[in-house]
C-alpha atoms as a PDB file:
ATOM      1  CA  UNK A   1       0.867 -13.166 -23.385  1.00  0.00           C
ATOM      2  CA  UNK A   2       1.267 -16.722 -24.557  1.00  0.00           C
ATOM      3  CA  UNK A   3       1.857 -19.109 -22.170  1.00  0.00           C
ATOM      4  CA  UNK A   4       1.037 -22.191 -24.002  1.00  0.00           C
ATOM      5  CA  UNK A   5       4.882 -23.494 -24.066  1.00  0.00           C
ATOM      6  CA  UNK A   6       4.968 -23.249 -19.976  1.00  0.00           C
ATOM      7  CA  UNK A   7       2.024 -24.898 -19.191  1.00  0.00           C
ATOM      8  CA  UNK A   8       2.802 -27.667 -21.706  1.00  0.00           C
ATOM      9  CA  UNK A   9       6.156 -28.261 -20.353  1.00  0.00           C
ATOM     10  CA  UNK A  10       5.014 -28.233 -16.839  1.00  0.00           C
ATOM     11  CA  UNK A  11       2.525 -30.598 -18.171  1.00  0.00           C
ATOM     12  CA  UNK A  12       5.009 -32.942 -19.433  1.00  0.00           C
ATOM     13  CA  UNK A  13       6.943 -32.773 -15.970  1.00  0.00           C
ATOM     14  CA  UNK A  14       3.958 -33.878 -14.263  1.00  0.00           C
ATOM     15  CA  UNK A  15       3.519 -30.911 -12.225  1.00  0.00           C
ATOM     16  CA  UNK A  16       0.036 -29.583 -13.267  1.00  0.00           C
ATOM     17  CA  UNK A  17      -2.590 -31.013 -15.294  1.00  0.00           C
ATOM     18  CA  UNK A  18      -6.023 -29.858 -17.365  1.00  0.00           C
ATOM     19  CA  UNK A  19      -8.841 -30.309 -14.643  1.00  0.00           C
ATOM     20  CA  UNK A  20     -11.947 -29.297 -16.941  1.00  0.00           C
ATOM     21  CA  UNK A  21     -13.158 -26.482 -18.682  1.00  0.00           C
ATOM     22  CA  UNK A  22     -14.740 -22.956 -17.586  1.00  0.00           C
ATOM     23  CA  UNK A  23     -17.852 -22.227 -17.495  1.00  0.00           C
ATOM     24  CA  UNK A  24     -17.838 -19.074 -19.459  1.00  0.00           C
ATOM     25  CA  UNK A  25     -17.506 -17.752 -23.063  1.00  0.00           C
ATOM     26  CA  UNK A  26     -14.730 -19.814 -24.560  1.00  0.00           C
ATOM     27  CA  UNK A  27     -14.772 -22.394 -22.436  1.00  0.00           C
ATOM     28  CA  UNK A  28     -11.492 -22.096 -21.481  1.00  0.00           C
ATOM     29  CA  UNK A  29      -8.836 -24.769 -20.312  1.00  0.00           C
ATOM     30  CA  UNK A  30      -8.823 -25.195 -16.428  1.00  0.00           C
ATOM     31  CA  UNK A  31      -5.552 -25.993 -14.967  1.00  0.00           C
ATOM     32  CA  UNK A  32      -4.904 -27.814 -11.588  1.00  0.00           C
ATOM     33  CA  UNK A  33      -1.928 -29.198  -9.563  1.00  0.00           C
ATOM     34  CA  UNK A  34      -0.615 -32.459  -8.906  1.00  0.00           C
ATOM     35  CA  UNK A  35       0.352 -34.349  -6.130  1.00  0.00           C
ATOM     36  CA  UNK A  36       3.753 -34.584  -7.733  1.00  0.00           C
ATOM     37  CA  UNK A  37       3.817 -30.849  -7.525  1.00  0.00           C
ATOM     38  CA  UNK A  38       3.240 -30.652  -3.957  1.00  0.00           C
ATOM     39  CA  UNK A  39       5.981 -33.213  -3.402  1.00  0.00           C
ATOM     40  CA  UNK A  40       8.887 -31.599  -5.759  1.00  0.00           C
ATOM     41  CA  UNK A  41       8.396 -28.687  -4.014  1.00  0.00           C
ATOM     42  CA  UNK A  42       8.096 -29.955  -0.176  1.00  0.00           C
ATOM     43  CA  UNK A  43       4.830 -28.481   0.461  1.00  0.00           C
ATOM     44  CA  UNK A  44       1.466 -30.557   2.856  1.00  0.00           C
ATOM     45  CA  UNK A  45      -0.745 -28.776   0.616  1.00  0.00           C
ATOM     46  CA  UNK A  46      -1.668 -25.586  -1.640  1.00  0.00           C
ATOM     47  CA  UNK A  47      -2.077 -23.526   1.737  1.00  0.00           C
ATOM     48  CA  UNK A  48       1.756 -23.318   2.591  1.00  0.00           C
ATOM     49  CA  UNK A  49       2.433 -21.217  -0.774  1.00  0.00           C
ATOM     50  CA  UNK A  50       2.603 -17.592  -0.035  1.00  0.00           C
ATOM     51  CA  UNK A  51      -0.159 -15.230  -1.349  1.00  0.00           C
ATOM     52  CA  UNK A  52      -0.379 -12.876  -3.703  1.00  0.00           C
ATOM     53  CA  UNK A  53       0.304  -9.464  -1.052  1.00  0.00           C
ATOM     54  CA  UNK A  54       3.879 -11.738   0.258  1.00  0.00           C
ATOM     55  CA  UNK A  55       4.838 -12.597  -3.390  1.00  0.00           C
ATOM     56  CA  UNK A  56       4.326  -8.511  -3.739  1.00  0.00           C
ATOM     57  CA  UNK A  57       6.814  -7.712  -0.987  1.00  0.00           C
ATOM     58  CA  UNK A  58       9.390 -10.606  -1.048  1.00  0.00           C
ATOM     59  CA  UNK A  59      12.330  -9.438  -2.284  1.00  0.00           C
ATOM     60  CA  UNK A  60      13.717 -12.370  -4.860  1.00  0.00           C
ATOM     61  CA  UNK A  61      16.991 -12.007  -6.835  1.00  0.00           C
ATOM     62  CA  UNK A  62      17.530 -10.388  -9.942  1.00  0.00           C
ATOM     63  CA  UNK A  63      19.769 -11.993 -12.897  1.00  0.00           C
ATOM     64  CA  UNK A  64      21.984  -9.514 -13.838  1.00  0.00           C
ATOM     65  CA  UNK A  65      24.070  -9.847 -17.764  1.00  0.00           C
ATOM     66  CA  UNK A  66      27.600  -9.807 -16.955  1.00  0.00           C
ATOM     67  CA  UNK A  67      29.279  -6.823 -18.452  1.00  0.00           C
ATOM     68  CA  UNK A  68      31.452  -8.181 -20.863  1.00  0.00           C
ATOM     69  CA  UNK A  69      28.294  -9.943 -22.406  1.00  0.00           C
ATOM     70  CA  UNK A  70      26.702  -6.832 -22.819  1.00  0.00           C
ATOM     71  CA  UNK A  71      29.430  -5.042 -24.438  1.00  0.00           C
ATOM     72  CA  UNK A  72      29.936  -7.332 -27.352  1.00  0.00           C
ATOM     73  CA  UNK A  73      26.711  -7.775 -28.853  1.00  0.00           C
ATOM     74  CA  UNK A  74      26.521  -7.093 -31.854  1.00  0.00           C
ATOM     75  CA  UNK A  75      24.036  -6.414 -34.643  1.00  0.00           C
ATOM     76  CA  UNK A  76      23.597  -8.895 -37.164  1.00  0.00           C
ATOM     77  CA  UNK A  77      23.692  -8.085 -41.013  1.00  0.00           C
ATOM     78  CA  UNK A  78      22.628 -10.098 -43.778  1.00  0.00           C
ATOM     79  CA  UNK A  79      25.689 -11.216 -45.994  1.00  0.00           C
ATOM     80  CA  UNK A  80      25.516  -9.763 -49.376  1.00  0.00           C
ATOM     81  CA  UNK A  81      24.818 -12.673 -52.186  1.00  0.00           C
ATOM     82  CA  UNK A  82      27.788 -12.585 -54.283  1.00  0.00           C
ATOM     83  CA  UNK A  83      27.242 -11.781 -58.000  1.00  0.00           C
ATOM     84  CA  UNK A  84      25.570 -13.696 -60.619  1.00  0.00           C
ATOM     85  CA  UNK A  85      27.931 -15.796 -63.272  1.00  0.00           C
ATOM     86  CA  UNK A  86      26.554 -15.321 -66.472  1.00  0.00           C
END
């Protein structure tokens, strides 16, 4: 999964930023935080965000598609080239 577009716009918003590098084959990027983050979202520090078992059973909304966008999608079909003039 490709998540290079999310962590660069939360980058750009100032909510997390590249802390170092891992210590393991790769070397990959490690990400951290801000103190911006902690303020746009109200929170003393990184302990007041639920863990993983209350993310599991908290029961968020769903988005639904309204109907009526649902019923008219429609398949799109290239337009055949008209014919050549000689």
């Amino acid at each position: 999964m490709a998540v290079d577009g999310v962590l660069q716009n939360l980058m750009e918003r100032g909510l997390v930023k590249i802390a170092g590098r891992a210590e393991v084959p790769g070397r990959p990027l490690i990400y951290e935080t801000t103190e911006f983050f902690l303020e746009h979202f109200g929170l003393r520090d990184l302990d007041e965000l639920p863990n993983a078992e209350e993310l599991r059973t908290r029961h968020f909304p769903v988005a639904t598609r309204p109907e009526s966008a649902a019923s008219e999608e429609t398949v799109a079909t290239p337009a055949a080239e008209p014919a050549a003039q000689d």
